[in-house]
Protein backbone atom coordinates (compact mmCIF):
# COMPACT_ATOMS: atom_id res chain seq x y z
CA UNK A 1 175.79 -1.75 -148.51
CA UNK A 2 176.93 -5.71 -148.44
CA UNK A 3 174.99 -7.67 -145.82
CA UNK A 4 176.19 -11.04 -144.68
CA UNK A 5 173.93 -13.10 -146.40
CA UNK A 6 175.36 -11.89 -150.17
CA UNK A 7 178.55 -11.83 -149.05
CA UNK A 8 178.47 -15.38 -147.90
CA UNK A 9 176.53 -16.99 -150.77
CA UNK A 10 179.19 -15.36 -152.98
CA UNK A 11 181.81 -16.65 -151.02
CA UNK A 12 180.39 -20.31 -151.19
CA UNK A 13 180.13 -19.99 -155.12
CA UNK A 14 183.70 -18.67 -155.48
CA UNK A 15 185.55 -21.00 -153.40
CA UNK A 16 183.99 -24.27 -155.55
CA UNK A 17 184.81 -22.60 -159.05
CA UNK A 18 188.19 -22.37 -157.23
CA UNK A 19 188.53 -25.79 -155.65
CA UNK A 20 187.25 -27.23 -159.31
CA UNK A 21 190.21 -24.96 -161.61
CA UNK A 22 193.04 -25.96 -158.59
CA UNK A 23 192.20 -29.64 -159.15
CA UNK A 24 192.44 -29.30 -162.80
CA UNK A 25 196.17 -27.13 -162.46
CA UNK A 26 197.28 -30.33 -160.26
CA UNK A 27 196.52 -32.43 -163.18
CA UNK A 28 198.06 -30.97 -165.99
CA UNK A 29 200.88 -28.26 -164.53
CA UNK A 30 204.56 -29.87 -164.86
CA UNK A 31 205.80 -27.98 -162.45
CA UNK A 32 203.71 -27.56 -159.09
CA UNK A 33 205.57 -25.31 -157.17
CA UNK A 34 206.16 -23.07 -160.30
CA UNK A 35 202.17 -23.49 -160.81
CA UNK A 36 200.90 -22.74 -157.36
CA UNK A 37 203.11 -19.40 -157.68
CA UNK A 38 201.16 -18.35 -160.91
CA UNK A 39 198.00 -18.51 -159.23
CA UNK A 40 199.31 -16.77 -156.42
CA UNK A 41 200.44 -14.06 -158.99
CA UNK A 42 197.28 -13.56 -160.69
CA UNK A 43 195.65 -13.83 -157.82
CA UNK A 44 197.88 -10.29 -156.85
CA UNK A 45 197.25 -8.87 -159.72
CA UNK A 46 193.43 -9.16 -159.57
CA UNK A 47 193.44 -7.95 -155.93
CA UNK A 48 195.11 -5.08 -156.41
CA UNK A 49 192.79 -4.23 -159.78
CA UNK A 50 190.16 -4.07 -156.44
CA UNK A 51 191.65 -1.77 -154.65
CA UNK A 52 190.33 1.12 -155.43
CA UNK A 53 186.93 -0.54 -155.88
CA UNK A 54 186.19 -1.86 -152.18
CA UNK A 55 187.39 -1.27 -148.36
CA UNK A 56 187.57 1.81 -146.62
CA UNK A 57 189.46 0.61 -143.88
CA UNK A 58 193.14 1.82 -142.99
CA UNK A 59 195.28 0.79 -146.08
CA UNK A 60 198.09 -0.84 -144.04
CA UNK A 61 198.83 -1.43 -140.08
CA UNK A 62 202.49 -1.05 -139.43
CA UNK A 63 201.97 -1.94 -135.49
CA UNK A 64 204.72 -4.22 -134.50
CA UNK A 65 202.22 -7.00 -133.51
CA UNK A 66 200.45 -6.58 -137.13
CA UNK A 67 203.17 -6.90 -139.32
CA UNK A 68 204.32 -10.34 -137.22
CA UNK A 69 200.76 -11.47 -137.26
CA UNK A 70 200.73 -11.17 -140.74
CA UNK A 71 204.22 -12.78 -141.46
CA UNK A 72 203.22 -15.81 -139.80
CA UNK A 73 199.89 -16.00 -141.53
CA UNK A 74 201.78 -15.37 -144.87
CA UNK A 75 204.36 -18.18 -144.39
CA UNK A 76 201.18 -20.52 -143.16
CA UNK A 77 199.35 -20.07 -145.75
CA UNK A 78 201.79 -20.67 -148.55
CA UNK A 79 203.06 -23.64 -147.20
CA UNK A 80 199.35 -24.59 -147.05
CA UNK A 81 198.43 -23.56 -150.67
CA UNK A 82 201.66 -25.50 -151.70
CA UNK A 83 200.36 -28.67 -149.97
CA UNK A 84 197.19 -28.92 -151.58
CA UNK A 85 199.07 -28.95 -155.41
CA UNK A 86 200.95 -32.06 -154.47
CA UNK A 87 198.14 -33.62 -152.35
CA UNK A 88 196.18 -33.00 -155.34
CA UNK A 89 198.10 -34.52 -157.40
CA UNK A 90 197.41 -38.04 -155.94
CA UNK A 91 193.95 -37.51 -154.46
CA UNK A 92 190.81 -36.31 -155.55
CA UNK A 93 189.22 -32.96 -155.48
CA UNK A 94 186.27 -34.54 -152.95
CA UNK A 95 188.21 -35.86 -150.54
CA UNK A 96 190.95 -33.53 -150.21
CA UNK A 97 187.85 -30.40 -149.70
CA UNK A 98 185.59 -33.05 -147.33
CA UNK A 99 189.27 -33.55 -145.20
CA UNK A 100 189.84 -30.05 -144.87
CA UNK A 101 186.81 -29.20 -143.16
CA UNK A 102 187.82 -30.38 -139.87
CA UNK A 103 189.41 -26.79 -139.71
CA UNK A 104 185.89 -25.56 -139.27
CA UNK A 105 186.23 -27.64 -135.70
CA UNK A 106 189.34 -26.54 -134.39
CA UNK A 107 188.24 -22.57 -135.33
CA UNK A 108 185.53 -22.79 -133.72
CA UNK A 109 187.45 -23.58 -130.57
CA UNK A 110 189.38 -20.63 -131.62
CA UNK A 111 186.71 -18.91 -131.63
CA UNK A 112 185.88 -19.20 -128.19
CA UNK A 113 189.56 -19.42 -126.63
CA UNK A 114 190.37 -16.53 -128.49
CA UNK A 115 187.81 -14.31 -129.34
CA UNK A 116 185.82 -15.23 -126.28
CA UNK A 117 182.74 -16.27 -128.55
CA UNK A 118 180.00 -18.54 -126.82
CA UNK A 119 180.26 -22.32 -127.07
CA UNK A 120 176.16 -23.21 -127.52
CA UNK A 121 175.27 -27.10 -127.53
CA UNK A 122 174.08 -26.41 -131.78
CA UNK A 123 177.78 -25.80 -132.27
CA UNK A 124 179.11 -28.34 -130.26
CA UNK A 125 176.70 -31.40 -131.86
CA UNK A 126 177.66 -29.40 -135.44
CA UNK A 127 181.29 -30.22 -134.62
CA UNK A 128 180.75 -33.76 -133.89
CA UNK A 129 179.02 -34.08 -137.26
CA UNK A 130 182.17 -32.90 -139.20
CA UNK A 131 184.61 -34.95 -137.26
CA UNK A 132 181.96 -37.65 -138.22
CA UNK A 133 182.11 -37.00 -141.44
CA UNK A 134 185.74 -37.23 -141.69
CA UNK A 135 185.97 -40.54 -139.95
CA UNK A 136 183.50 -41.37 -142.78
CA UNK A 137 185.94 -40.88 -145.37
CA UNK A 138 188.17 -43.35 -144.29
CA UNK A 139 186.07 -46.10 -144.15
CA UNK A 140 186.80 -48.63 -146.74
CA UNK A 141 185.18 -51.96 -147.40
CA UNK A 142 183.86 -51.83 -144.16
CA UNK A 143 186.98 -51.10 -142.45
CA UNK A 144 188.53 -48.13 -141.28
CA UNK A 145 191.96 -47.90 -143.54
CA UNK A 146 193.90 -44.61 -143.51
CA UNK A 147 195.40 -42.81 -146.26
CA UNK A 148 198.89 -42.95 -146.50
CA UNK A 149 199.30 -38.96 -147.01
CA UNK A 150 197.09 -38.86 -144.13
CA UNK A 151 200.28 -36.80 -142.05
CA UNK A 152 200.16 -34.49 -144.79
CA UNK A 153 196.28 -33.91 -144.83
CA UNK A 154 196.57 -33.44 -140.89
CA UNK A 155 199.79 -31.06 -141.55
CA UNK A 156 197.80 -28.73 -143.86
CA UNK A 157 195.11 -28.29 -141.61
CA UNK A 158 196.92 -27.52 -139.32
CA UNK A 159 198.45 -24.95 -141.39
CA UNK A 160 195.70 -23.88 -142.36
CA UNK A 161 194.25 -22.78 -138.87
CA UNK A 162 197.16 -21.23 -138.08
CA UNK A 163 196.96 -18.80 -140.79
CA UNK A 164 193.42 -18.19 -140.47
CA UNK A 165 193.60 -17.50 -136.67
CA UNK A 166 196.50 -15.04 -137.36
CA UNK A 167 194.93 -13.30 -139.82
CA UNK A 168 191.54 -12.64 -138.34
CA UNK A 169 193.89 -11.48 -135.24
CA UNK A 170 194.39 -8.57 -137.69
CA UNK A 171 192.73 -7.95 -140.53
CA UNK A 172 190.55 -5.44 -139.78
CA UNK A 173 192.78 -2.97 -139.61
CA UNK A 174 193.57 -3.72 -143.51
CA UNK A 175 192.15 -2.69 -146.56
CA UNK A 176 191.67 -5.89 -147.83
CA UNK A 177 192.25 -6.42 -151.96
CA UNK A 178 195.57 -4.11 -150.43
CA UNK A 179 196.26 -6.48 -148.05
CA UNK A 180 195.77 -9.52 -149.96
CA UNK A 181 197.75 -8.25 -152.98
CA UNK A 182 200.78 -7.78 -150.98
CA UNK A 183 200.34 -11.03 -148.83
CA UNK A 184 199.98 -13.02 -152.13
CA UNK A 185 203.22 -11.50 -154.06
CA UNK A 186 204.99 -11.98 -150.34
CA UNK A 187 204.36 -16.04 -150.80
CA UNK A 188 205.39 -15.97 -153.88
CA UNK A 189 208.83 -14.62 -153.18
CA UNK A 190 208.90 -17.09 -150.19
CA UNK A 191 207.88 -19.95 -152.08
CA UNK A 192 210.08 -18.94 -154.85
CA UNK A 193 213.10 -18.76 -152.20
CA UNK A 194 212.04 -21.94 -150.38
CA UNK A 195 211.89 -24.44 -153.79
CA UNK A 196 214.93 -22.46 -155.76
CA UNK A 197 211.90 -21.70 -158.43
CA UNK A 198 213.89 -18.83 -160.91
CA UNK A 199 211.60 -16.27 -163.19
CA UNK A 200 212.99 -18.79 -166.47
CA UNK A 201 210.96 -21.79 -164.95
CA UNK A 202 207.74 -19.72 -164.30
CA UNK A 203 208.21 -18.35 -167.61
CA UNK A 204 208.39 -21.79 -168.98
CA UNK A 205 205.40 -23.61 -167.09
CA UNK A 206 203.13 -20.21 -168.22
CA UNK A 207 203.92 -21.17 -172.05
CA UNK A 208 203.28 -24.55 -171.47
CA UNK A 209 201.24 -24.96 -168.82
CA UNK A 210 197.22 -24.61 -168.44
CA UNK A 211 197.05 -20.86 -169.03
CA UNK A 212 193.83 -20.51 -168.88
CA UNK A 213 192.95 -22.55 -165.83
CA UNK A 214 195.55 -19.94 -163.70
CA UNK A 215 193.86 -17.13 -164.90
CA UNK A 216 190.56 -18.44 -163.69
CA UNK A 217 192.05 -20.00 -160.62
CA UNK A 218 193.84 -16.76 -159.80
CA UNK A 219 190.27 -14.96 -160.16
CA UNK A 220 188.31 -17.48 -158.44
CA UNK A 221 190.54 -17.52 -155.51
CA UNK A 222 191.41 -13.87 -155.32
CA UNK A 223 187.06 -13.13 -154.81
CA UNK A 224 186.60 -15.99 -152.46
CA UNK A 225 189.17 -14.90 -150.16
CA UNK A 226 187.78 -11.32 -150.55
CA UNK A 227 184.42 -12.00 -149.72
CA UNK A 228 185.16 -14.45 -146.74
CA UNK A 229 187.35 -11.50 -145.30
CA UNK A 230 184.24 -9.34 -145.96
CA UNK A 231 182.16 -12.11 -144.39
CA UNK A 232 184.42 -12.62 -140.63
CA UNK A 233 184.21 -8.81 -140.80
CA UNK A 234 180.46 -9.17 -140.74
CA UNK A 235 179.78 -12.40 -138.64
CA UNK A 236 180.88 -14.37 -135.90
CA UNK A 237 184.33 -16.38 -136.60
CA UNK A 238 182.78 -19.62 -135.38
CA UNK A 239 179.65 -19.32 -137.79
CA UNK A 240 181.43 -18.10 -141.01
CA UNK A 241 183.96 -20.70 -141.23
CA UNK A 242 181.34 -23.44 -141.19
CA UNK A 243 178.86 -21.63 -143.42
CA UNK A 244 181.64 -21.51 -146.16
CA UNK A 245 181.65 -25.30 -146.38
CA UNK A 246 178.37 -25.05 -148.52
CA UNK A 247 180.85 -24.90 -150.93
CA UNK A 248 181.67 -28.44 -150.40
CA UNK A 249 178.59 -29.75 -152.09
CA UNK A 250 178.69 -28.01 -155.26
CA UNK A 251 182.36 -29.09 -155.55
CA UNK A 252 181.76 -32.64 -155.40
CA UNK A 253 178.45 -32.65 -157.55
CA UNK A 254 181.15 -30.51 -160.16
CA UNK A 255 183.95 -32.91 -159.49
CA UNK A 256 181.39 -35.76 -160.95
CA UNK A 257 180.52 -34.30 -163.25
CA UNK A 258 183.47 -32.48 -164.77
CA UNK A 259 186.58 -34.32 -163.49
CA UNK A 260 185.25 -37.77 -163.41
CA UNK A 261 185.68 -38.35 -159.82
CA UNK A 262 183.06 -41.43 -159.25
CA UNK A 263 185.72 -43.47 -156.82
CA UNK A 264 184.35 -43.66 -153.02
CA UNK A 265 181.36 -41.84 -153.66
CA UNK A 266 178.98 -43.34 -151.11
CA UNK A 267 181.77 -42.13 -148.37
CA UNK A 268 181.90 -38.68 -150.09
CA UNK A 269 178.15 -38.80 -149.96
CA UNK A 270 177.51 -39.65 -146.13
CA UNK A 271 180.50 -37.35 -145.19
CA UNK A 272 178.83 -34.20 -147.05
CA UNK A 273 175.76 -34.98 -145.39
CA UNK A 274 177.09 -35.06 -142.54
CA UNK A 275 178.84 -31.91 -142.82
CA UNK A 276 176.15 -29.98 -144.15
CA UNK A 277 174.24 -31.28 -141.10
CA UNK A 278 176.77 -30.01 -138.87
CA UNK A 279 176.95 -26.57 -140.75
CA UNK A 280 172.84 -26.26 -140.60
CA UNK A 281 172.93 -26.87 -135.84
CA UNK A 282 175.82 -23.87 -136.42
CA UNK A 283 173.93 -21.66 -138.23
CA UNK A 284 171.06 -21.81 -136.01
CA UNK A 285 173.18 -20.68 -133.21
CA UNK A 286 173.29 -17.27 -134.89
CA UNK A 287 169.95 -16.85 -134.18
């Protein structure tokens, strides 16, 4: 039977292999959007190799209210996952992951405006620590200097959220590897649709493209998001989305050491601090 400690520990693992093989398909795809929908694909395929291995739940909702959940979610998150190739592709792995924690702030105010979950003064002073950290980041020389894709950072966030607080709204009434199978495949027709992307110019970035890396992007990603779904089945909505940022430190200790990323590491260093402060106060909430 999974427990949540497992499931979360795997989760953290997963999503920094992931984070590591995204930041290397940025690098050395030629064509992003084409690239991001690879991933995406074997991403579908590996979920729906799962199906028959995990979930008991109902295989598919077709409620009204679930199927426009889920569009919305779908069309977030693609936009989303298409944002981070091209953010990628001018900023590094650390700072893009340490920005995209101050999600774990606004869901935790979704999880108490939506799913009525109790605001405690641990999660409160952990949410201050994030947005601290993130402030952090853009200090430079002293100064405070923005990035100029800083709209974008903010936009994809936001996106984000959006799909995340849709998709808790209904998951459990998926099976998930089902659900995310079909959710996947979905964003890749849209995204396909959306940039004019035709099956010759995936065919074409797959032969010369990082092969490799989307296989093991595609399977990195597909478990993460499996076992995070496993893990907001299992704990509180406010308290998982933190916990996952564990993640963050093994990314940027990987993105050091593998990818060369040594620019503004004090900055990445106080901001992870930070953040894994701020997770630590939210985790003792739990108990």
């Amino acid at each position: 039977m999974l427990t949540f400690w497992p499931v979360i520990s795997y989760c953290i693992l997963l999503r920094a292999a992931f984070a590591h093989y995204q930041q290397r398909i940025a690098r050395l795809s030629h064509n992003p959007g084409a690239a991001t929908i690879l991933t995406q694909l074997v991403a579908a395929t590996v979920s729906f190799c799962a199906i028959p291995l995990l979930d008991t739940a109902t295989p598919i909702s077709y409620s009204p209210r679930a199927l426009l959940l889920w569009a919305g979610s779908s069309i977030s998150y693609a936009l989303f996952n298409r944002s981070q190739i091209h953010l990628r592709q001018h900023q590094d792995n650390g700072q893009i992951l340490i920005f995209n924690e101050f999600s774990n702030i606004l869901m935790i105010g979704v999880g108490v405006a939506v799913f009525q979950e109790q605001l405690t003064p641990t999660r409160i002073g952990g949410a201050g620590l994030i947005l601290l950290s993130s402030l952090v980041l853009q200090l430079q020389r002293g100064k405070f200097q923005l990035d100029k894709r800083l709209s974008l950072n903010i936009l994809a966030v936001a996106l984000l959220v959006t799909g995340m607080t849709l998709e808790v709204l209904f998951i459990r009434d998926f099976n998930i590897p089902l659900y995310l199978a079909i959710d996947w495949s979905l964003q890749s027709l849209f995204l396909m649709g959306l940039e004019r992307i035709s099956l010759k110019q995936l065919h074409q970035e797959w032969l010369t493209g990082p092969r490799r890396d989307y296989l093991i992007t595609g399977l990195t990603w597909s478990l993460a998001i499996t076992f995070a779904l496993l893990a907001y089945r299992l704990g509180e909505v406010s308290l998982v989305t933190p916990l996952r940022t564990a993640s963050l430190l093994v990314s940027l200790v990987g993105s050091y050491i593998w990818l060369g990323e040594r620019s503004r590491l004090p900055q990445k260093l106080a901001a992870t601090a930070l953040i894994l402060s701020g997770v630590t106060l939210i985790a003792q909430s739990r108990s």
